[in-house]
C-alpha atoms as a PDB file:
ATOM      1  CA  UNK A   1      -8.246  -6.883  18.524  1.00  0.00           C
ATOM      2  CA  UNK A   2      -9.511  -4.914  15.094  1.00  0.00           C
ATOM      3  CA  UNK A   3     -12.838  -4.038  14.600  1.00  0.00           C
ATOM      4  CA  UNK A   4     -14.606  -2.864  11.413  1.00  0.00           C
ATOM      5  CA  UNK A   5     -15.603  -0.019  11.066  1.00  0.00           C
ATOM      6  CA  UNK A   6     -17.588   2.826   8.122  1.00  0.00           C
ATOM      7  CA  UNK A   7     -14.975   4.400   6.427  1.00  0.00           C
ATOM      8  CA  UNK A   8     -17.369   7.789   7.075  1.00  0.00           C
ATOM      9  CA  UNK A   9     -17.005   6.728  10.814  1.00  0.00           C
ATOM     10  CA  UNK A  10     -13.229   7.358  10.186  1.00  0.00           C
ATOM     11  CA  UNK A  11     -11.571  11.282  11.283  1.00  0.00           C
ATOM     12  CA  UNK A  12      -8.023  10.550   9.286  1.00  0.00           C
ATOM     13  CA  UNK A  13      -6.081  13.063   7.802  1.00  0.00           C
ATOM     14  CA  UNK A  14      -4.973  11.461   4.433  1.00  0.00           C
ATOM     15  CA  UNK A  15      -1.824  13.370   3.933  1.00  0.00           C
ATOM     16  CA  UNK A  16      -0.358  12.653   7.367  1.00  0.00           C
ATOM     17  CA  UNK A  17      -1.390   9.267   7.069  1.00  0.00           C
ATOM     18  CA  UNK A  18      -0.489   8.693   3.856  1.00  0.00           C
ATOM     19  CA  UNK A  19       2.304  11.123   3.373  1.00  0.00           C
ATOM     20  CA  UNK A  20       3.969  11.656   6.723  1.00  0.00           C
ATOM     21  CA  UNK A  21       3.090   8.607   9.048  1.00  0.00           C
ATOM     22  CA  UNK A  22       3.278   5.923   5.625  1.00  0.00           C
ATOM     23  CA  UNK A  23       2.224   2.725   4.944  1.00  0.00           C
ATOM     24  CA  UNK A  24       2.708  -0.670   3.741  1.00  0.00           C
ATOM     25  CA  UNK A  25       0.933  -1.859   0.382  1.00  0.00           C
ATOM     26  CA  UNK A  26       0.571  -5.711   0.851  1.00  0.00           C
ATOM     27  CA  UNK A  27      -0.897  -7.974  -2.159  1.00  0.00           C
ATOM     28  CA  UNK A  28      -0.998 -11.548  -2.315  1.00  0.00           C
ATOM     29  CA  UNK A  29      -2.276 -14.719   0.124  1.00  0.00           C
ATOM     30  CA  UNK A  30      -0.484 -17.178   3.294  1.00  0.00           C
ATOM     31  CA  UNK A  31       2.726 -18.550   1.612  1.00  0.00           C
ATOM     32  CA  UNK A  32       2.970 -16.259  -1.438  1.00  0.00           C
ATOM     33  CA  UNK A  33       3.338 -12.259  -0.528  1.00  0.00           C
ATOM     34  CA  UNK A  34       5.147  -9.023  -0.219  1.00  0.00           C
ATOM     35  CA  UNK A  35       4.482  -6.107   1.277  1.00  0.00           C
ATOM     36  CA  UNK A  36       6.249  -2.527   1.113  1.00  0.00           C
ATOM     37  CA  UNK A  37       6.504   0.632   2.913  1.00  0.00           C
ATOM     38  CA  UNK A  38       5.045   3.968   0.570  1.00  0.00           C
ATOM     39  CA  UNK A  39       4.302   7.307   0.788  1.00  0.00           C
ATOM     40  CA  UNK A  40       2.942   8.240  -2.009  1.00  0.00           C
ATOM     41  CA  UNK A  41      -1.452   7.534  -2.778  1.00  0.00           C
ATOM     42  CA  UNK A  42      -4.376   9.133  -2.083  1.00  0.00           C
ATOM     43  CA  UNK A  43      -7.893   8.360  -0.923  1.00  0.00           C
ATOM     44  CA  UNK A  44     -10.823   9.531  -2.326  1.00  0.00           C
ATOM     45  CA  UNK A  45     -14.053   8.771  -4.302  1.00  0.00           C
ATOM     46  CA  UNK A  46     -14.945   8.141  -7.728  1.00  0.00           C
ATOM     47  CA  UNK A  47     -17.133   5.591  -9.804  1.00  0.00           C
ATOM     48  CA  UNK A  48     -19.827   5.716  -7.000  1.00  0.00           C
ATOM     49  CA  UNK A  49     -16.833   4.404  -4.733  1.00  0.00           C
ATOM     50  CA  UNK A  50     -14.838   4.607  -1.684  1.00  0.00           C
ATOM     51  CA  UNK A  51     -11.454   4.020  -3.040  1.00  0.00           C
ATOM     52  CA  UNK A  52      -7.003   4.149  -2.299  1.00  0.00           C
ATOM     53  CA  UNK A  53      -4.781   4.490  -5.246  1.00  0.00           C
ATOM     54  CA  UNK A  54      -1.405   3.079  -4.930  1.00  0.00           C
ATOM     55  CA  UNK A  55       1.640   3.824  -6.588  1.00  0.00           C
ATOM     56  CA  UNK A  56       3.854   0.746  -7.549  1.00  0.00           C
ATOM     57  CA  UNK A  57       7.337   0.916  -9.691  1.00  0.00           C
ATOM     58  CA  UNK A  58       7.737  -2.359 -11.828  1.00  0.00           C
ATOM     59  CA  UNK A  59      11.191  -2.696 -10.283  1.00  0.00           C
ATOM     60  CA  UNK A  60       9.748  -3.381  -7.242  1.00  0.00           C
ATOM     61  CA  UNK A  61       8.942  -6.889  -5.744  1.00  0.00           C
ATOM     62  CA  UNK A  62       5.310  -6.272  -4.511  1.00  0.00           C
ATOM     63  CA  UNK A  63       4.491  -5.179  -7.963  1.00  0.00           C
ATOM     64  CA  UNK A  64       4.562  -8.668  -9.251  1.00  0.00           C
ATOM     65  CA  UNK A  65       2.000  -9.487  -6.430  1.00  0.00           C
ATOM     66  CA  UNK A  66      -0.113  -6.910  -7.557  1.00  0.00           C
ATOM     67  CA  UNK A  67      -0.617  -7.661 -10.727  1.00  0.00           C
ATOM     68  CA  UNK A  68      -1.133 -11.468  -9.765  1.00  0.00           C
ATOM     69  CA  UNK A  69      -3.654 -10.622  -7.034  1.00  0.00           C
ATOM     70  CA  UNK A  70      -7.106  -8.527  -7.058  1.00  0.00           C
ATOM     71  CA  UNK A  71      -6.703  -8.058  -3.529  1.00  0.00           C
ATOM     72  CA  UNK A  72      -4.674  -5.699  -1.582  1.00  0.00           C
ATOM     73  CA  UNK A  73      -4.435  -3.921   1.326  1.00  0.00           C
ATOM     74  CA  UNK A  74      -2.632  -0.813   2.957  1.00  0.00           C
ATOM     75  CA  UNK A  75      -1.348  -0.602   6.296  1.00  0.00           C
ATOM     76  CA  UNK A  76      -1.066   1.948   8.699  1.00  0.00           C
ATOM     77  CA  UNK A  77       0.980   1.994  11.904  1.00  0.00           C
ATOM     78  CA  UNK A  78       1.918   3.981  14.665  1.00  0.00           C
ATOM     79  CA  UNK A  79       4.979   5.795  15.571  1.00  0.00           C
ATOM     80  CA  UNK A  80       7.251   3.303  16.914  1.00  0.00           C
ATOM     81  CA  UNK A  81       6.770   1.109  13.952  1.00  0.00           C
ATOM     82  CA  UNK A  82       9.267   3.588  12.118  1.00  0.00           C
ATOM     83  CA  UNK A  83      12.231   1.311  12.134  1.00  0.00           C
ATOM     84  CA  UNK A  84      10.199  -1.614  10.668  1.00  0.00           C
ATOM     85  CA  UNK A  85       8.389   0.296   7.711  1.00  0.00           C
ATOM     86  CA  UNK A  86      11.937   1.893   6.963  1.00  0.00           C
ATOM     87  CA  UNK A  87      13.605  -1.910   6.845  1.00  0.00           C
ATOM     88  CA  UNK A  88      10.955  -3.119   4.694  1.00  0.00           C
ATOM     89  CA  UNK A  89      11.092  -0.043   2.320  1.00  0.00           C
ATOM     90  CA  UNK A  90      15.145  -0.217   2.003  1.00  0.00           C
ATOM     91  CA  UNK A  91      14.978  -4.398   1.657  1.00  0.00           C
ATOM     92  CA  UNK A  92      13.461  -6.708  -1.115  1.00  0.00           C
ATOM     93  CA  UNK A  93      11.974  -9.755  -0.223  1.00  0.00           C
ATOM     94  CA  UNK A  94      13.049 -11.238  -3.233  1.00  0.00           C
ATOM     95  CA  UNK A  95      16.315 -11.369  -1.807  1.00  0.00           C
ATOM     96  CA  UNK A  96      15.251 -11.891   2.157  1.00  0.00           C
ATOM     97  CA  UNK A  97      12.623 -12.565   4.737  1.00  0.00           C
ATOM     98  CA  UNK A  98      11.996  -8.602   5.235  1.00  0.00           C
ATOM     99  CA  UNK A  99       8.808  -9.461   6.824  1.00  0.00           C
ATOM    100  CA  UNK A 100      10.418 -11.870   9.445  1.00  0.00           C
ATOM    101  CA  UNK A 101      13.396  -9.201  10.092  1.00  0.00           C
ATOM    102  CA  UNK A 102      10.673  -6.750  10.939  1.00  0.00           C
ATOM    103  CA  UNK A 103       9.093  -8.462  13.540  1.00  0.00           C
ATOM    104  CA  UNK A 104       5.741  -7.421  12.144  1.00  0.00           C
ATOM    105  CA  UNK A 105       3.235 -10.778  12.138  1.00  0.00           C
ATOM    106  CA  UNK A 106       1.272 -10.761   9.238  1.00  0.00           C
ATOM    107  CA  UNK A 107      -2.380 -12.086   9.254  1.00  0.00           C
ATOM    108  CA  UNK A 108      -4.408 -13.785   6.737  1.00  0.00           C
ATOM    109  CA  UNK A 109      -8.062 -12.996   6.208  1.00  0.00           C
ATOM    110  CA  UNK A 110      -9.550 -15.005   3.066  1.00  0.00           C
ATOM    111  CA  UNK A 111      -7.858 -12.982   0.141  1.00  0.00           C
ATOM    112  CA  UNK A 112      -6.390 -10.286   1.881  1.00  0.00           C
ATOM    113  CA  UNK A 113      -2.886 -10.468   4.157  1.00  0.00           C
ATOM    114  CA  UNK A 114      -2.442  -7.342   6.659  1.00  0.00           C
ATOM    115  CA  UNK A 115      -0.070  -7.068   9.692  1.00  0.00           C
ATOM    116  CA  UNK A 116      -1.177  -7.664  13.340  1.00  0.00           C
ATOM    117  CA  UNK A 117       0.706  -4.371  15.049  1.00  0.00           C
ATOM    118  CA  UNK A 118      -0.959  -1.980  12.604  1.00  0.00           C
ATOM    119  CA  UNK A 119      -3.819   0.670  13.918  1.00  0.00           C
ATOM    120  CA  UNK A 120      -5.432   0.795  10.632  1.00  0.00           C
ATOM    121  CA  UNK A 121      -6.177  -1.920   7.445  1.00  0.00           C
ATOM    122  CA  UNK A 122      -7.949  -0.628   4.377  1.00  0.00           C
ATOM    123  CA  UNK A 123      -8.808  -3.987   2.359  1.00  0.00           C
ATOM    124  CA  UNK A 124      -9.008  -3.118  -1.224  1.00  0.00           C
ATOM    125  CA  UNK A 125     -10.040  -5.019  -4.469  1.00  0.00           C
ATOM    126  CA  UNK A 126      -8.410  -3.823  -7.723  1.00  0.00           C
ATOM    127  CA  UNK A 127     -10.861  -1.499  -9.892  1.00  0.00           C
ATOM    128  CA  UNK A 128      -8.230   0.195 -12.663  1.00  0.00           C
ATOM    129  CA  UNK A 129      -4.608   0.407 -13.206  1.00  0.00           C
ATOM    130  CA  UNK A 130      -2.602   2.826 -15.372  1.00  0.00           C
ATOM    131  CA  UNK A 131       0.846   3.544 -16.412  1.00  0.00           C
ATOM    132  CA  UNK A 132       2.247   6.784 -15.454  1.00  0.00           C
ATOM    133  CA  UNK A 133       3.241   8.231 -18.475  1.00  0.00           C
ATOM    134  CA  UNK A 134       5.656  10.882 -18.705  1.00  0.00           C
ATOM    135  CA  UNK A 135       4.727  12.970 -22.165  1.00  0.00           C
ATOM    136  CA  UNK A 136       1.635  13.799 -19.669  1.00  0.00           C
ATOM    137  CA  UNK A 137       4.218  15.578 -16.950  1.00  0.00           C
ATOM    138  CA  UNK A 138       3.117  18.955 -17.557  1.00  0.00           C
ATOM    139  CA  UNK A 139       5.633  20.237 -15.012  1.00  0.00           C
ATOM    140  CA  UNK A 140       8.819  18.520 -16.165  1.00  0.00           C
ATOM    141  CA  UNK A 141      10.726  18.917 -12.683  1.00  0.00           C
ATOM    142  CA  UNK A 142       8.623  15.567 -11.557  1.00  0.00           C
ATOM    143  CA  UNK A 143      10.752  14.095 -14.107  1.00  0.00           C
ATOM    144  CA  UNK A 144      13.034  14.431 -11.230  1.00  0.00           C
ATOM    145  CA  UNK A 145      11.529  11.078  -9.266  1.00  0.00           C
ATOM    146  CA  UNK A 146      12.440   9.203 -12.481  1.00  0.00           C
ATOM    147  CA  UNK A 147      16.034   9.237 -12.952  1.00  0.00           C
ATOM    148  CA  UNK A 148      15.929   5.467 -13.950  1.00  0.00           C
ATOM    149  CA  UNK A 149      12.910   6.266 -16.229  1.00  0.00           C
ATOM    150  CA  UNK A 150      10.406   3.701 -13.887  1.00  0.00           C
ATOM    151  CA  UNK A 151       7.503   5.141 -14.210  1.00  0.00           C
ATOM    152  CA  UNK A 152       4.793   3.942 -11.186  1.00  0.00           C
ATOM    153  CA  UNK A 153       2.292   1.901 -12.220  1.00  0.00           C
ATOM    154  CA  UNK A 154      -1.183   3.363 -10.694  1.00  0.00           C
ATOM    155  CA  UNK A 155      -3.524   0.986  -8.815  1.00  0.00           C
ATOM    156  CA  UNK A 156      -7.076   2.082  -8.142  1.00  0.00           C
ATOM    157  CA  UNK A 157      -8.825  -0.260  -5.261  1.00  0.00           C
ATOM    158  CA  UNK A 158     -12.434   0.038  -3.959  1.00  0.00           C
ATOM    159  CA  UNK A 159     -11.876  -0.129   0.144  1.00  0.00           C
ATOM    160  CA  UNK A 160     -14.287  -3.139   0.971  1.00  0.00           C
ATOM    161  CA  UNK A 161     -13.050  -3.357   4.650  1.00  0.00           C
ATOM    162  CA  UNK A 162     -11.656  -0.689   7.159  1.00  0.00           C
ATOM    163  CA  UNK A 163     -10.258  -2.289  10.432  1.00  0.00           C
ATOM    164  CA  UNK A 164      -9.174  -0.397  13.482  1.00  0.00           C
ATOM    165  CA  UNK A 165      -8.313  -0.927  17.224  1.00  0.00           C
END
């Protein structure tokens, strides 16, 4: 069903992807993870590495998975996954089985869980995290995202593994 492939093999446009088409950050292992729908991150290269950052608010669920777990990975899905990425961005799964409601069927590879329906995986391990902080805003109309004064915390992970169909 997947195959991996070079991530320079890949012709992705990062801010559809990312931005427009979103995805679901998943951290932790079988019995004991989240996952949730973003659209904010951005791939690039730095340290001599491929890497995604990720954007997580500490109010959030999966953030408490991602700070337990190294390992993460983002998701990316077609189209008619809409409804499902929109259910598990609106619901916590401290609260429900968002993962069950969504009829997506997560798969576990060593460290790393990922869903089955997606088109693409990116399997990332941790590298750097950082605290957005908002004295740095130097235009103050992102302060805007913040009405509840969250700031994301920022996850930088080298992509180890890029799966596709």
């Amino acid at each position: 069903m997947f195959r991996e492939v070079k991530i320079e093999d890949l012709k992705i446009n990062p801010f559809t992807l990312i931005g427009k088409e979103w995805m679901l950050i998943t951290a932790g292992k079988e019995n004991n993870f989240n996952t949730m729908t973003a659209s904010w991150g951005f791939l690039g290269y730095i340290w001599e590495r491929n890497v995604a950052a990720t954007f997580i608010r500490p109010t959030r669920y999966t953030y408490q998975f991602s700070e337990k777990y190294n390992e993460f990975t983002l998701c990316f899905f077609e189209e008619k996954h809409k409804e499902a990425l929109t259910l598990l961005g609106t619901v916590s799964g401290r609260d429900r089985d968002k993962v069950k409601e969504s009829g997506l069927t997560p798969v576990f590879d060593g460290d790393f869980t990922y869903f089955k329906e997606a088109k693409l995986v990116f399997s990332c391990k941790k590298l750097y995290f950082g605290d957005l902080d908002n004295s740095n805003f130097l235009d103050k109309s992102i302060e805007k995202f913040y009405p509840k004064k969250d700031y994301h915390r920022m996850y930088f992970g080298e992509i180890i593994k890029v799966l596709t169909k």
